[in-house]
N, C-alpha and C. Protein backbone atom coordinates (compact mmCIF):
# COMPACT_ATOMS: atom_id res chain seq x y z
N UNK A 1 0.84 -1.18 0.00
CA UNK A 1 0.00 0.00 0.00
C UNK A 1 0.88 1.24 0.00
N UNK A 2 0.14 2.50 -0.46
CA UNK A 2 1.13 3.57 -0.71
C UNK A 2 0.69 4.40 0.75
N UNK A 3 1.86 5.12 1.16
CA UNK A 3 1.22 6.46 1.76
C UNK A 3 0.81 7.39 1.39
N UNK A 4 -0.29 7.95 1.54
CA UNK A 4 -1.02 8.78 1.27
C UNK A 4 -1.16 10.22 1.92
N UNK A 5 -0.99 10.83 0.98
CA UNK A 5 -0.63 12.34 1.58
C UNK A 5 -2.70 12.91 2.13
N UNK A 6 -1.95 13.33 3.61
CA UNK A 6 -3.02 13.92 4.52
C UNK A 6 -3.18 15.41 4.52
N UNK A 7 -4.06 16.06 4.62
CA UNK A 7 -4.66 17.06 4.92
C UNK A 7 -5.22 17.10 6.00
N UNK A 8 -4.41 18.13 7.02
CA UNK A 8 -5.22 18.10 8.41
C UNK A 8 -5.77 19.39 8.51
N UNK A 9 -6.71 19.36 9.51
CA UNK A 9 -7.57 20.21 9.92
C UNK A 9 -6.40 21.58 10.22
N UNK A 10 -7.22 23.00 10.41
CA UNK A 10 -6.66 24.19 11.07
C UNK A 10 -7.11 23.71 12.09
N UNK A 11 -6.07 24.07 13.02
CA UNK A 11 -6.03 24.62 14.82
C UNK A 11 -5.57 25.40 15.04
N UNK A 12 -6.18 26.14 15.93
CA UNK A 12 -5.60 27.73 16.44
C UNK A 12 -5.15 27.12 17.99
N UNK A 13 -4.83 28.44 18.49
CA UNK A 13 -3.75 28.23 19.70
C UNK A 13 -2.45 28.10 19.86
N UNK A 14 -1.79 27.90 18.72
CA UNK A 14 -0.74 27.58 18.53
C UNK A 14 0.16 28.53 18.69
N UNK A 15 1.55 28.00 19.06
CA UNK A 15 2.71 29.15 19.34
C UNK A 15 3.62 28.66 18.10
N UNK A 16 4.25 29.55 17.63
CA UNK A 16 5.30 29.27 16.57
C UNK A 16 6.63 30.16 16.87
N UNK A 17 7.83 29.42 16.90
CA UNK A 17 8.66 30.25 17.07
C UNK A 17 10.31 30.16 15.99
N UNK A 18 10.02 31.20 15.19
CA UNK A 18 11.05 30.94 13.64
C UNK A 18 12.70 31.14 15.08
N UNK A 19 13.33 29.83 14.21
CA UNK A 19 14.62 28.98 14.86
C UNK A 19 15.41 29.62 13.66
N UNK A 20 15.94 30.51 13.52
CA UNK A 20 17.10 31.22 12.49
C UNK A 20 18.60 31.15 13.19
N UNK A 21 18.69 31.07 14.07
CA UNK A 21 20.35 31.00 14.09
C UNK A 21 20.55 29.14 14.88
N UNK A 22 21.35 28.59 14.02
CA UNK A 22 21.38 26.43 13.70
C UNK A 22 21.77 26.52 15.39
N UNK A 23 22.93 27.14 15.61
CA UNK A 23 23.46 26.99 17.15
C UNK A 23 22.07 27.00 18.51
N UNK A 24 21.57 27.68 18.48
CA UNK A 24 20.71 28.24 19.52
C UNK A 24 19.51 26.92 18.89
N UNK A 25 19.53 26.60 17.85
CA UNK A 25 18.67 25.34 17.39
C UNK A 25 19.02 24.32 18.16
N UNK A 26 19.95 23.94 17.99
CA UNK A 26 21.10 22.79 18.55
C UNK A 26 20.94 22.62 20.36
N UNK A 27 21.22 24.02 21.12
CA UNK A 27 20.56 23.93 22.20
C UNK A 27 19.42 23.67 22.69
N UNK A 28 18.34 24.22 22.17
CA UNK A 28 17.13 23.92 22.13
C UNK A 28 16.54 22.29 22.21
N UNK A 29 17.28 21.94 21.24
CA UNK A 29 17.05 20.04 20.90
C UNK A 29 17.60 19.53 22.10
N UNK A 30 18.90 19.62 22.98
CA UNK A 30 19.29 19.20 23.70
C UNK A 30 18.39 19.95 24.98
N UNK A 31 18.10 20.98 25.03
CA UNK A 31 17.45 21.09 26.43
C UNK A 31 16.00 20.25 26.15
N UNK A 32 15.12 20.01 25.31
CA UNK A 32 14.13 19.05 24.80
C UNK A 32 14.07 17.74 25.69
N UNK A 33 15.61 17.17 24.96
CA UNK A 33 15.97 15.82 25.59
C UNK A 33 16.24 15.56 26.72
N UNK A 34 16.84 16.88 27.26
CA UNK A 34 17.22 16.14 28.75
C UNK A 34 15.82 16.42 29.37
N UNK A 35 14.59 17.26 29.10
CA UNK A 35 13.76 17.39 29.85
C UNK A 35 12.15 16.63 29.32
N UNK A 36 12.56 15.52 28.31
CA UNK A 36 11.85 14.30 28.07
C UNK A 36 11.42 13.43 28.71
N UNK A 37 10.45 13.27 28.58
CA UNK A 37 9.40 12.16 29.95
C UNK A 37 9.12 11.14 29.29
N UNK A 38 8.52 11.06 28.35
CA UNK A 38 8.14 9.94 27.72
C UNK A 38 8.83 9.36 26.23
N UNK A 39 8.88 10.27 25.28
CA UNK A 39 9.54 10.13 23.91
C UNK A 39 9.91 11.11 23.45
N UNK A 40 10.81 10.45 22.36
CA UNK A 40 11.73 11.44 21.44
C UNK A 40 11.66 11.13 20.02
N UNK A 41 11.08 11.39 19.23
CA UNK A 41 11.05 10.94 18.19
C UNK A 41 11.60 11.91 16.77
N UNK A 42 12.10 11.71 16.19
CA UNK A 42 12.97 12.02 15.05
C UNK A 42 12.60 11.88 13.52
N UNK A 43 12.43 12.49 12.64
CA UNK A 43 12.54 12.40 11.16
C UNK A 43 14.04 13.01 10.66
N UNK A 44 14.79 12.71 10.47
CA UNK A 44 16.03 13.34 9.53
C UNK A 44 16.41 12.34 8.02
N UNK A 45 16.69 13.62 7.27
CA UNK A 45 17.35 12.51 6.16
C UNK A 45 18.75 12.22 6.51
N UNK A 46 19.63 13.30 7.06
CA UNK A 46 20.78 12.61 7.34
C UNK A 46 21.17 13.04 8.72
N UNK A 47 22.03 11.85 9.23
CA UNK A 47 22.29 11.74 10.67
C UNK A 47 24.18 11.16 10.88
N UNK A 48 25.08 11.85 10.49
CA UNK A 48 26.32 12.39 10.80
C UNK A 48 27.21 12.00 11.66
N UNK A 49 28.56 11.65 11.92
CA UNK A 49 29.10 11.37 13.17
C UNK A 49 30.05 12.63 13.36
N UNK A 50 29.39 13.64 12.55
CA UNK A 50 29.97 15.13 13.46
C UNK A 50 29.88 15.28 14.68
N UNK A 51 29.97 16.60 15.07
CA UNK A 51 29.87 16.66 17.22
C UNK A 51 28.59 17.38 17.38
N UNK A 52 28.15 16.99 16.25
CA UNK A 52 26.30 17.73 16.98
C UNK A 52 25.86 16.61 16.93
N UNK A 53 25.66 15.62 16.26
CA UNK A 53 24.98 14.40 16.09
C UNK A 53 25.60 13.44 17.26
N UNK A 54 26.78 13.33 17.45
CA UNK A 54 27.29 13.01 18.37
C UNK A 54 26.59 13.58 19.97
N UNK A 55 26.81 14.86 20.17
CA UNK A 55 25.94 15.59 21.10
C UNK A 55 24.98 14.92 21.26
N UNK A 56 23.88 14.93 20.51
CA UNK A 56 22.33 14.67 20.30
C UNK A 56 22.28 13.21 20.94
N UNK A 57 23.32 12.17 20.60
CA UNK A 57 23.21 11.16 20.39
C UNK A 57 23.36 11.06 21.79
N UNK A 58 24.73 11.46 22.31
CA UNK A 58 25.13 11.53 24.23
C UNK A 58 23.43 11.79 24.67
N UNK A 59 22.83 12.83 24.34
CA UNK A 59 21.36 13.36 25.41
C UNK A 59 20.49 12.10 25.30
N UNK A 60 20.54 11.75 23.36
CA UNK A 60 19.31 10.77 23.73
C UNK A 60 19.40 9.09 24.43
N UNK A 61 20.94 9.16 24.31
CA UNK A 61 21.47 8.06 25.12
C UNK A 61 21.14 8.28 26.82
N UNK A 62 21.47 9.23 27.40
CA UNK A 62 21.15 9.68 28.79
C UNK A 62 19.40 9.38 28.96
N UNK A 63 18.23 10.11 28.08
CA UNK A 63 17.16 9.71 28.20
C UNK A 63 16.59 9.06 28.19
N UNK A 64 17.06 7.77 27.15
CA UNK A 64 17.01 6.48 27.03
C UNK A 64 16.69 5.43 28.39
N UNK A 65 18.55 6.13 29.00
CA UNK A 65 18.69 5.21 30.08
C UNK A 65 17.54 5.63 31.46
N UNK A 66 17.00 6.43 31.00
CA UNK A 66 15.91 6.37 31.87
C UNK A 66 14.58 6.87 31.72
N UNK A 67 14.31 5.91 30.34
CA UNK A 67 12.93 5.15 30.20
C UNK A 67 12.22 5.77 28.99
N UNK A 68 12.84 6.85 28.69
CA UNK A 68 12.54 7.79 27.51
C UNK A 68 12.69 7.01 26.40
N UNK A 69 11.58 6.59 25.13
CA UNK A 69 11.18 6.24 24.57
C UNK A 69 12.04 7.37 23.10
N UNK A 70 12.95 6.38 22.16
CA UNK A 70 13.96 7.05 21.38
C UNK A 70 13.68 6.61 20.03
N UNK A 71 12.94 7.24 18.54
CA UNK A 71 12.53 6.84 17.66
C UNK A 71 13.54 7.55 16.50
N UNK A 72 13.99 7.10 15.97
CA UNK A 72 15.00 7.89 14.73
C UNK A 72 13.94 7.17 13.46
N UNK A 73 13.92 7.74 12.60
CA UNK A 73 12.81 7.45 11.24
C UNK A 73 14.06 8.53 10.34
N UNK A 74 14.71 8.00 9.51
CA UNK A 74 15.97 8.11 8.66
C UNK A 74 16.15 8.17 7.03
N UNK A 75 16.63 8.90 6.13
CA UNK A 75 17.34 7.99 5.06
C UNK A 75 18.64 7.82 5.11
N UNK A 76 19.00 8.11 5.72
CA UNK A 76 20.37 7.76 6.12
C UNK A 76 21.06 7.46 7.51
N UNK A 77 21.80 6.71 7.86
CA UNK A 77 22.69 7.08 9.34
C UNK A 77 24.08 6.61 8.94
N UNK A 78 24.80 7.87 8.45
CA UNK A 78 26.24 7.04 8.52
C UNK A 78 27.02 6.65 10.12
N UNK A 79 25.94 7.44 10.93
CA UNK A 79 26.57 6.54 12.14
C UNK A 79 26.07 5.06 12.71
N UNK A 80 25.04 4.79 12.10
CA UNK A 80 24.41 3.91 12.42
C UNK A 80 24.58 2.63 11.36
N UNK A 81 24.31 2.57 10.29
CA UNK A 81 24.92 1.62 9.22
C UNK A 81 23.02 1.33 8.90
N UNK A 82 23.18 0.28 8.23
CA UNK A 82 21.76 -0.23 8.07
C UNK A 82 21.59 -1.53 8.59
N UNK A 83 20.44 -1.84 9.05
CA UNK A 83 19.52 -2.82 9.92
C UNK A 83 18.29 -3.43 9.07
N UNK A 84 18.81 -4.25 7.97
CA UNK A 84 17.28 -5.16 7.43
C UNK A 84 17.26 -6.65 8.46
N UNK A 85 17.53 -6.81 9.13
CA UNK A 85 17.01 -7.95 9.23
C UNK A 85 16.14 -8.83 10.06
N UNK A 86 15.03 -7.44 10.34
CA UNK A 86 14.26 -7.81 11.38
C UNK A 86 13.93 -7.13 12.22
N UNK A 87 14.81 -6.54 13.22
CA UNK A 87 14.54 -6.00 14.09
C UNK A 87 14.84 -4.53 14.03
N UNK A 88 15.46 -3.92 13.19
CA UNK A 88 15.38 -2.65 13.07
C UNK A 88 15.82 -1.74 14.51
N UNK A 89 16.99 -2.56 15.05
CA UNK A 89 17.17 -1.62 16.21
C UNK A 89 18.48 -2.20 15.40
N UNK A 90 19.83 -1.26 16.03
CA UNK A 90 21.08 -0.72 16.17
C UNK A 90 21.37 -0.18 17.35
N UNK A 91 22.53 -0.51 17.83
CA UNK A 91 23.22 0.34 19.04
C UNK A 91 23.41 1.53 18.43
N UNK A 92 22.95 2.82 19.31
CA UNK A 92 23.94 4.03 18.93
C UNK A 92 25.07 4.58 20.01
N UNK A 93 26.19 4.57 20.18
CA UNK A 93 26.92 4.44 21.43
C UNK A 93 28.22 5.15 21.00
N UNK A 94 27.98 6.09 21.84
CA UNK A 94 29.73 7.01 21.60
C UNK A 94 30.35 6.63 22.73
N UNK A 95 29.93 6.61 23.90
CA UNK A 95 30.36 6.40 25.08
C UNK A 95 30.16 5.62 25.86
N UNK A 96 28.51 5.06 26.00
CA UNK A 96 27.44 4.11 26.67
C UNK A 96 27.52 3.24 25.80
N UNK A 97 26.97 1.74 26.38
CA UNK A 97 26.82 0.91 25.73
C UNK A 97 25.16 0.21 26.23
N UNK A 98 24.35 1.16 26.83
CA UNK A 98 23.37 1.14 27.43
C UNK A 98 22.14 1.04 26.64
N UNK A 99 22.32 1.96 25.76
CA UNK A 99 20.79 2.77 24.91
C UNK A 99 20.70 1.97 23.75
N UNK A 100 19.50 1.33 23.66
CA UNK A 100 19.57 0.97 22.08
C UNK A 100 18.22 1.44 21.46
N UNK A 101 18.65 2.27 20.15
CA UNK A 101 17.88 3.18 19.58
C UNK A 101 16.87 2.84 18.28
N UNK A 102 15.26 2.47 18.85
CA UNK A 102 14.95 2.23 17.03
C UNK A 102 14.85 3.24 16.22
N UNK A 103 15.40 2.65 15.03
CA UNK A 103 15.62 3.51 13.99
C UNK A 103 15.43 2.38 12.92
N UNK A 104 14.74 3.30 11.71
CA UNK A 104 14.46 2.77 10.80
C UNK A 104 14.88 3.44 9.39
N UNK A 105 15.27 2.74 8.10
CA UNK A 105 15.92 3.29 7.03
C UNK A 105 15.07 3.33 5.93
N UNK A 106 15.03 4.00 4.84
CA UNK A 106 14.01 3.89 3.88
C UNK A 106 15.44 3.65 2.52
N UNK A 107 16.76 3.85 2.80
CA UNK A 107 17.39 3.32 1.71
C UNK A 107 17.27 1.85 1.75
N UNK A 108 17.37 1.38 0.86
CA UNK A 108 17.41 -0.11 1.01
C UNK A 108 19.09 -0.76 0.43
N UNK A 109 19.50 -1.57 1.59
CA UNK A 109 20.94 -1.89 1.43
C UNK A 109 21.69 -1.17 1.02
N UNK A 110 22.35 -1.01 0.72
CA UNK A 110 24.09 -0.07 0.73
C UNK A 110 23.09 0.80 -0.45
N UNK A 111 21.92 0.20 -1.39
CA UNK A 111 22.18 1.65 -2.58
C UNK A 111 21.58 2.39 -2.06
N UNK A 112 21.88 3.64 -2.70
CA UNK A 112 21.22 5.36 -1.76
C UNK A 112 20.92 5.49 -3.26
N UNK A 113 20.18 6.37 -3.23
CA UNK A 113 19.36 7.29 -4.77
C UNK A 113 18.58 8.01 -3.66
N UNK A 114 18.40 8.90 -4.55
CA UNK A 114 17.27 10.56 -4.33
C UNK A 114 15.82 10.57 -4.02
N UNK A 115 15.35 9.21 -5.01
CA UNK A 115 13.93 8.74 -4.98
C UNK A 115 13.81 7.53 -3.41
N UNK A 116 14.72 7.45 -2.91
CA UNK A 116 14.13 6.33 -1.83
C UNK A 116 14.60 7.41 -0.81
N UNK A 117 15.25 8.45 -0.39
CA UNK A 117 14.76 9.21 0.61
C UNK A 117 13.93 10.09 0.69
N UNK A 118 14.42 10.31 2.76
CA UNK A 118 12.94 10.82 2.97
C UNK A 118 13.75 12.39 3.72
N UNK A 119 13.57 13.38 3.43
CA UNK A 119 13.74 14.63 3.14
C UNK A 119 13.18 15.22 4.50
N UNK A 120 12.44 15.14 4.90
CA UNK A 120 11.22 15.46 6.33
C UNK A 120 12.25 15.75 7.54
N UNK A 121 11.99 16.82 8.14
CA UNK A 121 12.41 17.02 8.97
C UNK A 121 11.83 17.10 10.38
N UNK A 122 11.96 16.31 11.47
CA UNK A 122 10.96 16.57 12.35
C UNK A 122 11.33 16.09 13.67
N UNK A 123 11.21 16.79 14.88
CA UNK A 123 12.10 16.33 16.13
C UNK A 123 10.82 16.72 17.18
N UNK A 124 10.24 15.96 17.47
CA UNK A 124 9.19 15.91 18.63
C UNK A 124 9.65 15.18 20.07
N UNK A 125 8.84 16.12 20.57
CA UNK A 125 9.36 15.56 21.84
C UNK A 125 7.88 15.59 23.03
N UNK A 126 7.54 14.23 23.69
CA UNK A 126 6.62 14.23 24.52
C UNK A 126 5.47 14.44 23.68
N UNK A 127 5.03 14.97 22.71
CA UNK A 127 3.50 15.31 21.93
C UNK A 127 3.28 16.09 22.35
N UNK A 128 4.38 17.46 22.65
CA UNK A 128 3.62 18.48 23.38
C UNK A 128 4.46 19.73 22.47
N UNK A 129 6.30 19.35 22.20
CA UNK A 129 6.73 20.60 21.41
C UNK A 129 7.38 19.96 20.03
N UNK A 130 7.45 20.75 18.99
CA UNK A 130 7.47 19.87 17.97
C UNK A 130 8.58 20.64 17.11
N UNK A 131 10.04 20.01 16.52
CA UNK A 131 10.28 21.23 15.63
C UNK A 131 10.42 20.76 13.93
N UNK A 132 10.11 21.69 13.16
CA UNK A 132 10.12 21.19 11.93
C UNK A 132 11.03 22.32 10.96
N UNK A 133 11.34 21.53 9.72
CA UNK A 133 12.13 22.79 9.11
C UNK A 133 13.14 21.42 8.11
N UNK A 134 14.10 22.69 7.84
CA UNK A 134 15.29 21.99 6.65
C UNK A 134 16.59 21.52 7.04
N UNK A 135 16.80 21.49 8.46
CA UNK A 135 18.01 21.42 9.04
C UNK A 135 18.26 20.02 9.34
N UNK A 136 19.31 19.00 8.63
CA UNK A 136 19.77 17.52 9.21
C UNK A 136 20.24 17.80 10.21
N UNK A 137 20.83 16.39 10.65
CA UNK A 137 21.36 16.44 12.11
C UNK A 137 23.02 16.36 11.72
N UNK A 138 23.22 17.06 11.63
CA UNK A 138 25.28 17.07 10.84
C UNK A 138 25.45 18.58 11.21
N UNK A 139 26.75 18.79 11.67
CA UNK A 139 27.67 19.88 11.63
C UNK A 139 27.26 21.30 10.05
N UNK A 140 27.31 20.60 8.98
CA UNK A 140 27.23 20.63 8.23
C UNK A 140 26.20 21.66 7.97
N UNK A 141 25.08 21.21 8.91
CA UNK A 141 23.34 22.52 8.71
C UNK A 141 23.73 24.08 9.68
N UNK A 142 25.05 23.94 9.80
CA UNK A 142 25.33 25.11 10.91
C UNK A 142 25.11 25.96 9.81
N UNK A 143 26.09 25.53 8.87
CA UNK A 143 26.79 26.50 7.52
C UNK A 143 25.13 26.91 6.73
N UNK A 144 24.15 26.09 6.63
CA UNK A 144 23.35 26.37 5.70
C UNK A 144 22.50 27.11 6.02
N UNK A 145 21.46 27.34 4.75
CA UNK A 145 20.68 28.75 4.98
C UNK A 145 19.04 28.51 5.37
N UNK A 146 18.90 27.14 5.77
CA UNK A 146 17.49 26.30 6.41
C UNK A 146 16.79 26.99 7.41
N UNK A 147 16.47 26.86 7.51
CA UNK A 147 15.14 27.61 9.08
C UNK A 147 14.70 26.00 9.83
N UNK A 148 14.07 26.45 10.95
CA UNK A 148 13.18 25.49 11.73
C UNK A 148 12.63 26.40 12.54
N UNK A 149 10.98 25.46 13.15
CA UNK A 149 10.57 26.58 13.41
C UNK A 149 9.80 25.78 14.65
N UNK A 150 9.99 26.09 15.68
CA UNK A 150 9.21 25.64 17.23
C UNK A 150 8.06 25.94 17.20
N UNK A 151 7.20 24.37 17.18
CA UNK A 151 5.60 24.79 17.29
C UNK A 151 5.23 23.88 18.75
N UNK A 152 4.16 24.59 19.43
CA UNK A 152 3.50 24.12 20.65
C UNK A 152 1.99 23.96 20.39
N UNK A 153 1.36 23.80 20.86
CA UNK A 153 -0.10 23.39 21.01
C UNK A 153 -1.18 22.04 19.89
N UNK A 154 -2.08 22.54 19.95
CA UNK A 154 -2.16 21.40 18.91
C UNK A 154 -1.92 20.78 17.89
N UNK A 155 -1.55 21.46 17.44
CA UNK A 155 -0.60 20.89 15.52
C UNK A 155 0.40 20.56 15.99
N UNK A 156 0.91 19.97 17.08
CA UNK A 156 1.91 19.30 17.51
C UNK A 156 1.59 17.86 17.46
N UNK A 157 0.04 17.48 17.87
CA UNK A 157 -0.58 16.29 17.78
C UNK A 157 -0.66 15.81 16.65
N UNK A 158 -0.90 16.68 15.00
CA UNK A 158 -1.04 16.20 13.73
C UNK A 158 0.36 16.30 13.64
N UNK A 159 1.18 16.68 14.18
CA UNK A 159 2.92 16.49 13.58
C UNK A 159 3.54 15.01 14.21
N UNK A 160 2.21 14.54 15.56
CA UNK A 160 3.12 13.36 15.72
C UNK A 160 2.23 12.42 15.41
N UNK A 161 0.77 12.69 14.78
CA UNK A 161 0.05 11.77 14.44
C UNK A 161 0.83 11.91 13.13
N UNK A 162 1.36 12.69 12.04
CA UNK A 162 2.30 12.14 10.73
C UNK A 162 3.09 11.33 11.42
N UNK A 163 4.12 10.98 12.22
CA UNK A 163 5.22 10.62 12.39
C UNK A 163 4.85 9.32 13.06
N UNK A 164 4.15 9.13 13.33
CA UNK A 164 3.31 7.52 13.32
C UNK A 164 3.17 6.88 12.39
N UNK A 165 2.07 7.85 11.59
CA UNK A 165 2.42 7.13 10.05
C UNK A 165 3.27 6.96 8.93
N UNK A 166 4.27 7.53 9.06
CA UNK A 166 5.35 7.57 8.42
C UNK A 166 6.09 6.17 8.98
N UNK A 167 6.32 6.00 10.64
CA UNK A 167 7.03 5.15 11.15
C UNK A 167 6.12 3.63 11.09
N UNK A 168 5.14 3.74 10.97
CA UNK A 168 4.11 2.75 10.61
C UNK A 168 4.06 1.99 9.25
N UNK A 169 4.33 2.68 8.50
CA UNK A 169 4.53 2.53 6.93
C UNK A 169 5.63 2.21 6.51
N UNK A 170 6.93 2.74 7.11
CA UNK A 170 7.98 1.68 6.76
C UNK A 170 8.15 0.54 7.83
N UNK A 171 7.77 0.52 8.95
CA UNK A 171 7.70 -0.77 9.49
C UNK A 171 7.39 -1.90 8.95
N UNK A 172 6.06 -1.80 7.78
CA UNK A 172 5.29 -2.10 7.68
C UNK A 172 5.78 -2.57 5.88
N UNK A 173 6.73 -1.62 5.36
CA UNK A 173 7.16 -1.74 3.89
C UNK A 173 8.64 -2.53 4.66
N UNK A 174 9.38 -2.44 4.97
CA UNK A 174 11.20 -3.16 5.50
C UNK A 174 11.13 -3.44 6.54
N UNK A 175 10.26 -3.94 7.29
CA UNK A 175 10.37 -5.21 8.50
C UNK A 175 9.37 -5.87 8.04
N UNK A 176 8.17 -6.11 8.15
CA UNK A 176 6.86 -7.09 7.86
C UNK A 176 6.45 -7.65 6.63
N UNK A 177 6.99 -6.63 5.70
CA UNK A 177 7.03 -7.18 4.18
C UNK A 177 8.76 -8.10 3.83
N UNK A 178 9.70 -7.04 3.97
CA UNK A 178 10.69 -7.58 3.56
C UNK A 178 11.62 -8.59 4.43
N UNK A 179 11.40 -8.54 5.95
CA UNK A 179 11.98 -9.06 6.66
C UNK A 179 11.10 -10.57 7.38
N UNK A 180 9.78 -10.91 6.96
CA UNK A 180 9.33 -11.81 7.64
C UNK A 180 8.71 -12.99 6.41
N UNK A 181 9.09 -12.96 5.67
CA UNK A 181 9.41 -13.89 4.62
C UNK A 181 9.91 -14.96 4.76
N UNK A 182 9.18 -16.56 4.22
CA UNK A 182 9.53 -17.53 4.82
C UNK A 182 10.98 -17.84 4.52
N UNK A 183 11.67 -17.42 3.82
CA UNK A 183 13.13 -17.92 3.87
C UNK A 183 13.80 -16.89 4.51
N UNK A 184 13.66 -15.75 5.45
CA UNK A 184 14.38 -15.03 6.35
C UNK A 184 14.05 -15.10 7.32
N UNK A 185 15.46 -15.53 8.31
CA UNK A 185 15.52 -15.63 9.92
C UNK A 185 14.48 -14.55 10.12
């Protein structure tokens, strides 16, 4: 089945706050994580073993280890490698060997092309603050000219009701389709 592009309702109430300088972005994500209760969930196309991704990775490792719920939804992780065979988890570990992070890939095996990623940017945290915009998780988005932009109130709920279905749909296309096939462990 395909995914199907949604149209959600207007909600008012909402706070929006334009994220223009990447640094003060970067803090933001990390004060997020350390003050995460329940989940963390992630859209990036690319995910870096620069020292921001690294950073990110230390917080969501710390939240992890206590009980915080850690979702990466990817087209890429050159820190992470790729995971078909089932279970779709990977260690992510700079320092800890504690946290293990699901994450899921939409390249399939080593080939990368343009048409199998996923471009989306999206870093929620708890279902309560949400940020969206053009910025990966690499050193790299310091230099560029992307925005993100901090939203609160309800369109935080349709930003993590997408990110369900997004994470639902490749579960659902590279674990249940491709990985549970009678000739694969």
């Amino acid at each position: 089945s395909f995914a199907h592009a949604r149209v959600y309702d207007f909600t008012h109430n909402n706070q929006l706050s334009l994220m223009e300088d990447p640094s003060a972005s970067v803090e933001a994500k990390v004060e997020l994580i350390r003050n995460a209760k329940h989940h963390v969930h992630i859209v990036t196309f690319f995910w870096d073993e620069s020292a921001i991704p690294k950073r990110l990775g230390e917080e969501l490792n710390k939240a992890n280890a206590r009980g915080v719920e850690v979702r990466i939804l990817t087209s890429y992780v050159a820190t992470l490698g790729t995971d078909f065979l089932g279970q779709g988890k990977r260690a992510l570990n700079y320092k800890s060997k504690t946290a293990t992070f699901s994450y899921l890939s939409l390249t399939p095996g080593a080939s990368f092309s343009v048409n199998h990623s996923l471009h989306e940017k999206i870093f929620i945290v708890d279902g309560k603050k949400a940020i969206i915009g053009g910025r990966n998780t690499s050193n790299s988005s310091l230099a560029g000219k992307d925005l993100e932009v901090l939203m609160e109130g309800p369109v935080v709920n349709q930003i993590q009701d997408h990110f369900k279905r997004m994470y639902d749909f490749i579960i659902d296309q590279r674990i249940n389709r491709r990985c549970k096939q009678a000739e694969t462990f």
